[in-house]
C-alpha atoms as a PDB file:
ATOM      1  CA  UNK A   1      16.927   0.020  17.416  1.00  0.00           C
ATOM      2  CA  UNK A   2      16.438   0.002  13.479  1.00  0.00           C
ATOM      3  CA  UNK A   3      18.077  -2.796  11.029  1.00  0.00           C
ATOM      4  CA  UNK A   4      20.564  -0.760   9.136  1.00  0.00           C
ATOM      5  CA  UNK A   5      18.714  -0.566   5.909  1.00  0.00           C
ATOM      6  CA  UNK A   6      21.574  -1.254   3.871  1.00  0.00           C
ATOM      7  CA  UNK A   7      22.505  -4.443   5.153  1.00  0.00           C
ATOM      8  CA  UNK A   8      19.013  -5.839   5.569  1.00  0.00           C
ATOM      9  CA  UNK A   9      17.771  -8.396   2.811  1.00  0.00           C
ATOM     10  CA  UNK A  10      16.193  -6.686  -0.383  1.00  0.00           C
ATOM     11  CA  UNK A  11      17.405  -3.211   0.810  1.00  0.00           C
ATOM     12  CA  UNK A  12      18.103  -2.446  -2.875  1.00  0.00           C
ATOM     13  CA  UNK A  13      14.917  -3.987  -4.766  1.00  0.00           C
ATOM     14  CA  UNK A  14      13.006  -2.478  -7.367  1.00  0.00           C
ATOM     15  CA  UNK A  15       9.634  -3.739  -7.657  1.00  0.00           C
ATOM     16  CA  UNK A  16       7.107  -3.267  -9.976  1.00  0.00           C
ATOM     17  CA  UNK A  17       3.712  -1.769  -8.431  1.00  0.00           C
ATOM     18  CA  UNK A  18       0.375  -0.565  -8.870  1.00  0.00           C
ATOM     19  CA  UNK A  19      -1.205   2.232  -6.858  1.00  0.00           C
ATOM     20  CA  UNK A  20      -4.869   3.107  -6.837  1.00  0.00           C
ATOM     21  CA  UNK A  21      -7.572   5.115  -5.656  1.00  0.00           C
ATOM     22  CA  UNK A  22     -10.599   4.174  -4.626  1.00  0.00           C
ATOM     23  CA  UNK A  23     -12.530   7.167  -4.191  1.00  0.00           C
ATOM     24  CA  UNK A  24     -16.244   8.139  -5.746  1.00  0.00           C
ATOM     25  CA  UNK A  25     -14.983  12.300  -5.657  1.00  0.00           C
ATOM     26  CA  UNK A  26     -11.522  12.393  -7.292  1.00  0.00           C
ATOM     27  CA  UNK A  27     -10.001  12.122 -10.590  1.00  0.00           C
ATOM     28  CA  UNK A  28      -6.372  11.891 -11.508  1.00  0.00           C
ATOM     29  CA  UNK A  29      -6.086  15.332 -11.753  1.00  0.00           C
ATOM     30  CA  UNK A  30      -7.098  16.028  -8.148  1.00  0.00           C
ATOM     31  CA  UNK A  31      -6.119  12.688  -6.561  1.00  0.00           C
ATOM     32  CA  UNK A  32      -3.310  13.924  -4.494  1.00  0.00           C
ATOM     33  CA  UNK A  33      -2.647  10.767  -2.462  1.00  0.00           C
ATOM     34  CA  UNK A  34      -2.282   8.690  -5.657  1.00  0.00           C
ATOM     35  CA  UNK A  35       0.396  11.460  -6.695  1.00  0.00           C
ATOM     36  CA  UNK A  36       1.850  11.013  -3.359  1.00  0.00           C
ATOM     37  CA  UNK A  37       2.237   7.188  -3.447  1.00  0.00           C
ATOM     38  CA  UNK A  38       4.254   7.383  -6.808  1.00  0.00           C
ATOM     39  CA  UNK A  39       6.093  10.003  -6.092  1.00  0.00           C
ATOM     40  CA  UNK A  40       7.470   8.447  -2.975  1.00  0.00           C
ATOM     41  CA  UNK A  41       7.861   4.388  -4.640  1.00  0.00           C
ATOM     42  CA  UNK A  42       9.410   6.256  -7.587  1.00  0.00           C
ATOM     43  CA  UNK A  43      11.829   8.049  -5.110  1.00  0.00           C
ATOM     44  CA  UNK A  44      13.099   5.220  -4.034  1.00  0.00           C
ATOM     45  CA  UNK A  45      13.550   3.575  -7.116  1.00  0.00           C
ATOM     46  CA  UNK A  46      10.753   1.304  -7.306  1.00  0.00           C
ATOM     47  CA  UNK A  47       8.797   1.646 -10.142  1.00  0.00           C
ATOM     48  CA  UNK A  48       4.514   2.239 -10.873  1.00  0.00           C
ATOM     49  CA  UNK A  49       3.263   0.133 -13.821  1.00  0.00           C
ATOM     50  CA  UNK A  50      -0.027   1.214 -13.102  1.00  0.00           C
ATOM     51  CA  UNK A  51      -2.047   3.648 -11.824  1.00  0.00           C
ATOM     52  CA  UNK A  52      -6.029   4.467 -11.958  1.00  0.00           C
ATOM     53  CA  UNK A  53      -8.481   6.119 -10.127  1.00  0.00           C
ATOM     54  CA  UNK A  54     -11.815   3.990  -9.512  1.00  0.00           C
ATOM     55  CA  UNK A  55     -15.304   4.307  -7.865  1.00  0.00           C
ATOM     56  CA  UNK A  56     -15.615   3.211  -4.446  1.00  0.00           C
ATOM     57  CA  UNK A  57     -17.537   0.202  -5.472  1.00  0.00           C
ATOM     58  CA  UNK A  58     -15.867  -3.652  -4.215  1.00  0.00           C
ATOM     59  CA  UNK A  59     -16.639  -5.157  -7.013  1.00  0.00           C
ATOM     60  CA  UNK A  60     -13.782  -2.773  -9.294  1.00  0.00           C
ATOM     61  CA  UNK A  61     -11.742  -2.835  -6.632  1.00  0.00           C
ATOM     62  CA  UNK A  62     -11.232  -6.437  -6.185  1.00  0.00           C
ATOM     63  CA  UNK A  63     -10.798  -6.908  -9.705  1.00  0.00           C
ATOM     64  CA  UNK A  64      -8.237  -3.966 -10.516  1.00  0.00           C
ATOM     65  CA  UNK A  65      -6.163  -5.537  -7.188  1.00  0.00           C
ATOM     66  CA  UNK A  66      -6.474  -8.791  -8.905  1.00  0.00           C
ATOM     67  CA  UNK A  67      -5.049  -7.948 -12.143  1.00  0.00           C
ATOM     68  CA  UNK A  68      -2.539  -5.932 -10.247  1.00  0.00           C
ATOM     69  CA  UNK A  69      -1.594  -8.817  -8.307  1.00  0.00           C
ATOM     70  CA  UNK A  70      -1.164 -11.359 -11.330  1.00  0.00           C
ATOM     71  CA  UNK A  71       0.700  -8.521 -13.018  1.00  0.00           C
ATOM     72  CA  UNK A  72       2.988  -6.916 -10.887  1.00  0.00           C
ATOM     73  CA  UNK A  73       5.093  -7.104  -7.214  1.00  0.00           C
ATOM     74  CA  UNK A  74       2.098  -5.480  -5.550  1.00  0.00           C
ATOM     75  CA  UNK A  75      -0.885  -3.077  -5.355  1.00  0.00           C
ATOM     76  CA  UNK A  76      -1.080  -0.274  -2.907  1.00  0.00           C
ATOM     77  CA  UNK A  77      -4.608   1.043  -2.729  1.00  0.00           C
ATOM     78  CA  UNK A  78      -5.683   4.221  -1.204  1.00  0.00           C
ATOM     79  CA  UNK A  79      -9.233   5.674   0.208  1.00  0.00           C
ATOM     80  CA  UNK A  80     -12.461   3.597   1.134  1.00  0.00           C
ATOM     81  CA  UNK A  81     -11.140   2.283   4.499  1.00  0.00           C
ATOM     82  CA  UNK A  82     -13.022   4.403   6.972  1.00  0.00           C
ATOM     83  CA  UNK A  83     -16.616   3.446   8.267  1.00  0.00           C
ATOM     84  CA  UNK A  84     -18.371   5.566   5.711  1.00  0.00           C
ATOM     85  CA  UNK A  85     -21.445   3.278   3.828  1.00  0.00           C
ATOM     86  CA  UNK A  86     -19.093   3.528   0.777  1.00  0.00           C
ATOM     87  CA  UNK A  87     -16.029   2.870   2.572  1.00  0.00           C
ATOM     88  CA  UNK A  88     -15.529  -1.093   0.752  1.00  0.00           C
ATOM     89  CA  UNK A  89     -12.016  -1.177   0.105  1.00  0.00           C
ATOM     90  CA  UNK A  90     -11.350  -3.702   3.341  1.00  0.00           C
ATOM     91  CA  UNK A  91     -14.470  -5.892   2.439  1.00  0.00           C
ATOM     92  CA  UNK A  92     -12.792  -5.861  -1.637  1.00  0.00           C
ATOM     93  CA  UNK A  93      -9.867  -7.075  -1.218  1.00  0.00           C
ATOM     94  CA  UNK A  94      -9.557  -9.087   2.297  1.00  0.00           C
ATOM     95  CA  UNK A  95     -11.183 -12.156   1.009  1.00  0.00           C
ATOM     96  CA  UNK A  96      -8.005 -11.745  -1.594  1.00  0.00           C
ATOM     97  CA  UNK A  97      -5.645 -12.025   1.372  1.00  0.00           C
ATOM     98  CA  UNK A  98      -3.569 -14.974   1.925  1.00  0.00           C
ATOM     99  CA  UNK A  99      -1.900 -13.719   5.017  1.00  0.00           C
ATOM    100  CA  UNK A 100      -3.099 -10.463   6.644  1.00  0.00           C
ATOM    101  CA  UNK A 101      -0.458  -8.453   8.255  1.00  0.00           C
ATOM    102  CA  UNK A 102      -1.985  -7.488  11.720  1.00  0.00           C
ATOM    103  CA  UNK A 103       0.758  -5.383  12.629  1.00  0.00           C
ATOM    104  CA  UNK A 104       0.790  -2.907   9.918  1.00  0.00           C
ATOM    105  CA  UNK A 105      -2.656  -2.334  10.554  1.00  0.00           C
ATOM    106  CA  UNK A 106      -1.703  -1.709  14.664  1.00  0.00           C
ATOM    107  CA  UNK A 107       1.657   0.403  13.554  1.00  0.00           C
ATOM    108  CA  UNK A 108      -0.154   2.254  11.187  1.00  0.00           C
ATOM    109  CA  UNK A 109      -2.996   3.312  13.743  1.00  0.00           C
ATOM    110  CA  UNK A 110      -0.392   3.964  16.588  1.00  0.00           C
ATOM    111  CA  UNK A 111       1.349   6.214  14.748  1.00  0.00           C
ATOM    112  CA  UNK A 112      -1.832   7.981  13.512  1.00  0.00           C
ATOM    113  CA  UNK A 113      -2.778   8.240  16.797  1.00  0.00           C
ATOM    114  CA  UNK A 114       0.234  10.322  17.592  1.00  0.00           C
ATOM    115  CA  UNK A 115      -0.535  13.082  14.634  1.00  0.00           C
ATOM    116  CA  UNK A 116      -4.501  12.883  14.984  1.00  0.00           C
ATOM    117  CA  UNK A 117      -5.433  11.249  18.353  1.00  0.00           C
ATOM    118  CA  UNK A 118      -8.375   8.997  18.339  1.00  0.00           C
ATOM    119  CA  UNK A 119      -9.854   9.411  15.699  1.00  0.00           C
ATOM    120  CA  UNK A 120      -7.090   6.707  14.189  1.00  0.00           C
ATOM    121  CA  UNK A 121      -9.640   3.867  15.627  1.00  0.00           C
ATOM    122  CA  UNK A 122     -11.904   4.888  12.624  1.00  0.00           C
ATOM    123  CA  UNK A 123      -9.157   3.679   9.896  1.00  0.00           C
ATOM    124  CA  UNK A 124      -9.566   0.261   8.942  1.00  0.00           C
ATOM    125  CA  UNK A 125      -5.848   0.441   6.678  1.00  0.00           C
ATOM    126  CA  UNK A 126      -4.614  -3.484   6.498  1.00  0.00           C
ATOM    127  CA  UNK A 127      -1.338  -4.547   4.543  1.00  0.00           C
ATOM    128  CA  UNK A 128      -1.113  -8.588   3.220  1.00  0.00           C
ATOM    129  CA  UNK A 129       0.008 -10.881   0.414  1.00  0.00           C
ATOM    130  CA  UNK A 130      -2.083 -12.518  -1.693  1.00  0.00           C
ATOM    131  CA  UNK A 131      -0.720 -15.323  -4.492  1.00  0.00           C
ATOM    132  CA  UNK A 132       2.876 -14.333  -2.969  1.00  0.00           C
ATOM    133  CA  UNK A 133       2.541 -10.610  -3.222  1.00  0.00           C
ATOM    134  CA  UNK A 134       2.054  -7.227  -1.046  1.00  0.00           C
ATOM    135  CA  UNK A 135      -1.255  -5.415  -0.815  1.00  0.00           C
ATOM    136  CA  UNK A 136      -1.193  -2.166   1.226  1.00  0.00           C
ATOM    137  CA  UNK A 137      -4.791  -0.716   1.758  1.00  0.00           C
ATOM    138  CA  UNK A 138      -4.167   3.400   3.025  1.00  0.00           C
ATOM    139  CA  UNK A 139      -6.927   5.845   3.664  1.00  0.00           C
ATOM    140  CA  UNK A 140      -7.760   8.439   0.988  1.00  0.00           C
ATOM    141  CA  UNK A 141      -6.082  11.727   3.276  1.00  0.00           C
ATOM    142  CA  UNK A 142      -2.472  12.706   1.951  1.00  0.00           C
ATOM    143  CA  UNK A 143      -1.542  12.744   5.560  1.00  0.00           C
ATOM    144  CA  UNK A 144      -2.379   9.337   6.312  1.00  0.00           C
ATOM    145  CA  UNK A 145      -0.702   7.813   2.404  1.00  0.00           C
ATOM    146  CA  UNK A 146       2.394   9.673   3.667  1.00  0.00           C
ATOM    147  CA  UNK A 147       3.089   8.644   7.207  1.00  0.00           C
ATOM    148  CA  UNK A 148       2.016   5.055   6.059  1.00  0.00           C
ATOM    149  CA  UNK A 149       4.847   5.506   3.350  1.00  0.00           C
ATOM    150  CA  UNK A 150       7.285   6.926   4.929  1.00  0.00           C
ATOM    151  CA  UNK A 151       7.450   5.306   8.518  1.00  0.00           C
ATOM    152  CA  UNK A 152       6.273   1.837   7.537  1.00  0.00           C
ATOM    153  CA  UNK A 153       5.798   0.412   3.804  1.00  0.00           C
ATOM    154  CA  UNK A 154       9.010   2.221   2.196  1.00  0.00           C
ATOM    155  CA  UNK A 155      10.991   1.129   4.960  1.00  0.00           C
ATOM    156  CA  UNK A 156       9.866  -2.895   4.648  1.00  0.00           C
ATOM    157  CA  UNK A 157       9.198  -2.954   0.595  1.00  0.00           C
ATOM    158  CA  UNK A 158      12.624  -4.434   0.125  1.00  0.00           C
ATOM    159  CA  UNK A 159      13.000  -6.884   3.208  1.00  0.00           C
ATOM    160  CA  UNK A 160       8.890  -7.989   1.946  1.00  0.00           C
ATOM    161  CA  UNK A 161      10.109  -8.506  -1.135  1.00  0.00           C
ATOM    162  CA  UNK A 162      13.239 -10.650  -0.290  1.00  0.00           C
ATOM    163  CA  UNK A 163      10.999 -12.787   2.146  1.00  0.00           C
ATOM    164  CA  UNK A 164       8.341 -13.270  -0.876  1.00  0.00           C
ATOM    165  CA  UNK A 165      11.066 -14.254  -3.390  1.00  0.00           C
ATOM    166  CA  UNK A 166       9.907 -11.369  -5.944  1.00  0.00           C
ATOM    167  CA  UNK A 167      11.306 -11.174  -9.379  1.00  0.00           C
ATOM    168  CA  UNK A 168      11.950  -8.002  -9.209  1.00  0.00           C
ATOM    169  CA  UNK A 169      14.619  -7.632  -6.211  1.00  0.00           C
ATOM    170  CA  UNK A 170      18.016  -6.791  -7.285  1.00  0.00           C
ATOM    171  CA  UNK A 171      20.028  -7.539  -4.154  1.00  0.00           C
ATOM    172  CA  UNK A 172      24.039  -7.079  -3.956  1.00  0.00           C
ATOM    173  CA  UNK A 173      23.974  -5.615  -7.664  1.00  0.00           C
ATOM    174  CA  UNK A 174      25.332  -1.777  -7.812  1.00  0.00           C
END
């Protein structure tokens, strides 16, 4: 059974994030799972300091995570986790991981399993904190940002950010 979400830790925290998108093909105006992302944090009243759209290549994407790290609550990136030879999101940004979180990683794929079947084995999607904040890695397909979103990062985003001690968490204030 589910935590009630409104009396779990952090329920009502509004952190500070930066989403981006790691793809070599789109550009803001066609990046629909960057759209996505926002739309959802901003939904639930968290807010995106940043957002950009950068080549698949590890070496921009471990230093855009890095900057969003030192800046903000956390970084959600999106596309370049499949098995593709550009696919370098993972390689990026796990050596920036203090703590991986397995089980969003094994959540994440069992519940793509359900909507997809096996072809859920091929994403290599990995949530962890580095320097004492959250970095969500999501495939590139709208599909995948939004059951990621809704079932599993929207949910926790809060109760992370309580654990962490973020600045940004505005708990028992209405």
């Amino acid at each position: 059974m589910a935590v009630n979400e409104h009396h779990r830790h952090g329920a009502h925290a509004h952190l500070k994030l930066a989403v981006i998108t790691a793809s070599d093909t789109r550009d803001a105006a066609s990046d629909e799972s960057g759209r996505l992302i926002r739309e959802l944090l901003e939904g639930a009243d968290h807010r995106v300091m940043h957002y950009e759209v950068l080549p698949d290549t590890p070496e921009r994407i471990a230093e855009a995570v890095r900057k969003g790290v030192r800046e903000f609550d956390g970084v959600i990136i999106n596309g370049g986790t499949g098995i593709a030879a550009r696919d370098s999101t993972i390689e990026a940004i796990r050596p920036l991981i203090d703590k991986e979180l397995e089980g969003f990683g094994e959540l994440f794929r069992a519940l793509s399993y359900q909507e997809i079947g096996s072809a859920a084995f091929l994403s290599r999607a990995l949530a962890g904190i580095s320097e004492g904040k959250i970095i969500v890695a999501l495939p590139g397909s709208p599909n995948a940002c939004r059951l990621a979103m809704e079932k599993l990062i929207l949910p926790e985003l809060g109760h992370m950010a309580h654990l962490l001690g973020l600045a940004s968490t505005h708990d028992h204030q209405h």
